[in-house]
Protein backbone atom coordinates (compact mmCIF):
# COMPACT_ATOMS: atom_id res chain seq x y z
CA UNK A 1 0.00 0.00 0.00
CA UNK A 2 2.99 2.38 0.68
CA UNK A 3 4.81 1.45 -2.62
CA UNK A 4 1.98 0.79 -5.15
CA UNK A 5 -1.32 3.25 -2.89
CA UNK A 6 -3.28 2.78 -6.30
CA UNK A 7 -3.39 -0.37 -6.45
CA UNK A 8 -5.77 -1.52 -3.69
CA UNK A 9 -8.13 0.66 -5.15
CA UNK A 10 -7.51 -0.88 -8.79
CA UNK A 11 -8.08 -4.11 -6.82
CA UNK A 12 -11.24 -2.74 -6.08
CA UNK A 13 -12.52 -2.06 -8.82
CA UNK A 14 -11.92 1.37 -9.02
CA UNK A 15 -10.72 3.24 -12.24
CA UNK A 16 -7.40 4.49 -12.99
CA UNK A 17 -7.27 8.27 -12.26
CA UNK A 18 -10.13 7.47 -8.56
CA UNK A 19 -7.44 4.75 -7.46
CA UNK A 20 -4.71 7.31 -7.99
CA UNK A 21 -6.33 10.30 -6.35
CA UNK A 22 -7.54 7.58 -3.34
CA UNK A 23 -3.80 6.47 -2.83
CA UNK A 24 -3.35 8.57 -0.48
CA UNK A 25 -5.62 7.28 2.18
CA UNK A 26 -3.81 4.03 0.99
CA UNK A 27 -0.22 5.20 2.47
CA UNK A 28 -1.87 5.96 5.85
CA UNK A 29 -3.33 2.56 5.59
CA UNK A 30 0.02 0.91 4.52
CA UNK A 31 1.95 3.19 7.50
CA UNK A 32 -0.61 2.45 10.27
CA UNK A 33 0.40 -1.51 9.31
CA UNK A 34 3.64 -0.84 9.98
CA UNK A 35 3.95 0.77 12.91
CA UNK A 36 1.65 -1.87 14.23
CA UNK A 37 3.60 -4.53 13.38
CA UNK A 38 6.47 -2.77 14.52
CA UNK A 39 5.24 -2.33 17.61
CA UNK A 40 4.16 -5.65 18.26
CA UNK A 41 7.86 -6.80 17.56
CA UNK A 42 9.05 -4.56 19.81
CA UNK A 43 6.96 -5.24 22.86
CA UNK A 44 7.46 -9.24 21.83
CA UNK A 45 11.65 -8.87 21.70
CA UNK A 46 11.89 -6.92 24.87
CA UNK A 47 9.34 -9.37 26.82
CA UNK A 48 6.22 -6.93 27.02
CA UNK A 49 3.09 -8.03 26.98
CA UNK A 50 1.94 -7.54 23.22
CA UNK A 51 -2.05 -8.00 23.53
CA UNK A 52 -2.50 -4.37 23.51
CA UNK A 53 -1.07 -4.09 20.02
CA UNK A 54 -3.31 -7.21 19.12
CA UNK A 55 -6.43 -5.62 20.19
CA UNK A 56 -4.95 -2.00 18.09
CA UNK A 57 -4.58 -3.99 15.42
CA UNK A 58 -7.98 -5.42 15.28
CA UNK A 59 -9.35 -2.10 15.98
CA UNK A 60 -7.82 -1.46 12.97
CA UNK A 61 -9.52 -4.13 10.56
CA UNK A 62 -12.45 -2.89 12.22
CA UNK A 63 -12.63 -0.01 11.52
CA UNK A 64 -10.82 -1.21 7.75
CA UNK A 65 -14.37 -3.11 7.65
CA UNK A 66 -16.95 -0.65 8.69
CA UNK A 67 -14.49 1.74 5.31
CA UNK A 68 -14.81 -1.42 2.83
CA UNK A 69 -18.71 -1.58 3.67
CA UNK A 70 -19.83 2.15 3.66
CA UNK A 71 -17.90 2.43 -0.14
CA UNK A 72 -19.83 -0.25 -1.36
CA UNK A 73 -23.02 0.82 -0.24
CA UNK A 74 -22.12 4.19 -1.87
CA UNK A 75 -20.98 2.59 -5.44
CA UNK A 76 -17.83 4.17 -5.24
CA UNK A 77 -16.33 0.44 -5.13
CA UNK A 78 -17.09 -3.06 -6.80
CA UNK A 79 -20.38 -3.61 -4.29
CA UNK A 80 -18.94 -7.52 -4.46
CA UNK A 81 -15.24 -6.57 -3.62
CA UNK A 82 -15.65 -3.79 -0.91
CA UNK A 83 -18.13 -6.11 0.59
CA UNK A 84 -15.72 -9.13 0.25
CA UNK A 85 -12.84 -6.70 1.58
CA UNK A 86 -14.84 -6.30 4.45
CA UNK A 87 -15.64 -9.40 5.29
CA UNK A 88 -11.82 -10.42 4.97
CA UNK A 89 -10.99 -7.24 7.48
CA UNK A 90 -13.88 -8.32 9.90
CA UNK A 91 -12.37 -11.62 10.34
CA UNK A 92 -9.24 -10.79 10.83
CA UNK A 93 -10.65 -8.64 13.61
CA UNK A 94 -12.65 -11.12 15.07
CA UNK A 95 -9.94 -13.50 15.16
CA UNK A 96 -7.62 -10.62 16.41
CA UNK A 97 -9.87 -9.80 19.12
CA UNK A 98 -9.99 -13.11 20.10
CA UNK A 99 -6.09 -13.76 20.63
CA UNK A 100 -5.87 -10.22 22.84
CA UNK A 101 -8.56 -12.16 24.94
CA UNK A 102 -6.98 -15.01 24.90
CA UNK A 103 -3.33 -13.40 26.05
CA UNK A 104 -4.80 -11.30 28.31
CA UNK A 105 -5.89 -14.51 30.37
CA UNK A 106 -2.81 -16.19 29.75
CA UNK A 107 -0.77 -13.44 31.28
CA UNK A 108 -3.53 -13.16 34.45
């Protein structure tokens, strides 16, 4: 999303010229990723706990889910990907949400 922002928006289904002008929001995307991930690392290698940044990062793909929905039901995506992107981001919240749970008990 950082190197190529266009092309999730290619992916969809959005023309050319949209996906370029929307690659933008793509970058902030790509970055929040990052410094998730990077975060996560971090806590992991120094022996935090890391369930906060588990629980950020399905806040994220929540929130990436409620985005993917509302642009389909506006047109302004393939109504069969941006609903299919948000199913993909909702599980990958739900199962995120789940493994904070589940190392927040583990670490009781």
């Amino acid at each position: 999303m950082i190197v190529n922002p266009a092309g999730l928006g290619k992916a969809l289904g959005m023309a050319e010229d949209e996906a370029k002008r929307a690659g933008w929001i793509a970058r902030l995307a790509g970055a929040r990723e990052i410094a998730i991930g990077l975060g996560t690392l971090d806590a992991w290698r120094a022996g935090r706990p890391v369930d906060g940044w588990v629980a950020a990062q399905g806040i994220s793909d929540a929130s990436d889910a409620i985005a993917f929905a509302v642009v389909a039901i506006e047109g302004k995506v393939s109504p069969a990907r941006g609903w299919g992107m948000s199913a993909f981001a909702l599980s990958g919240a739900v199962s995120e949400a789940l493994t904070a749970a589940a190392l927040r008990r583990e670490s009781r």
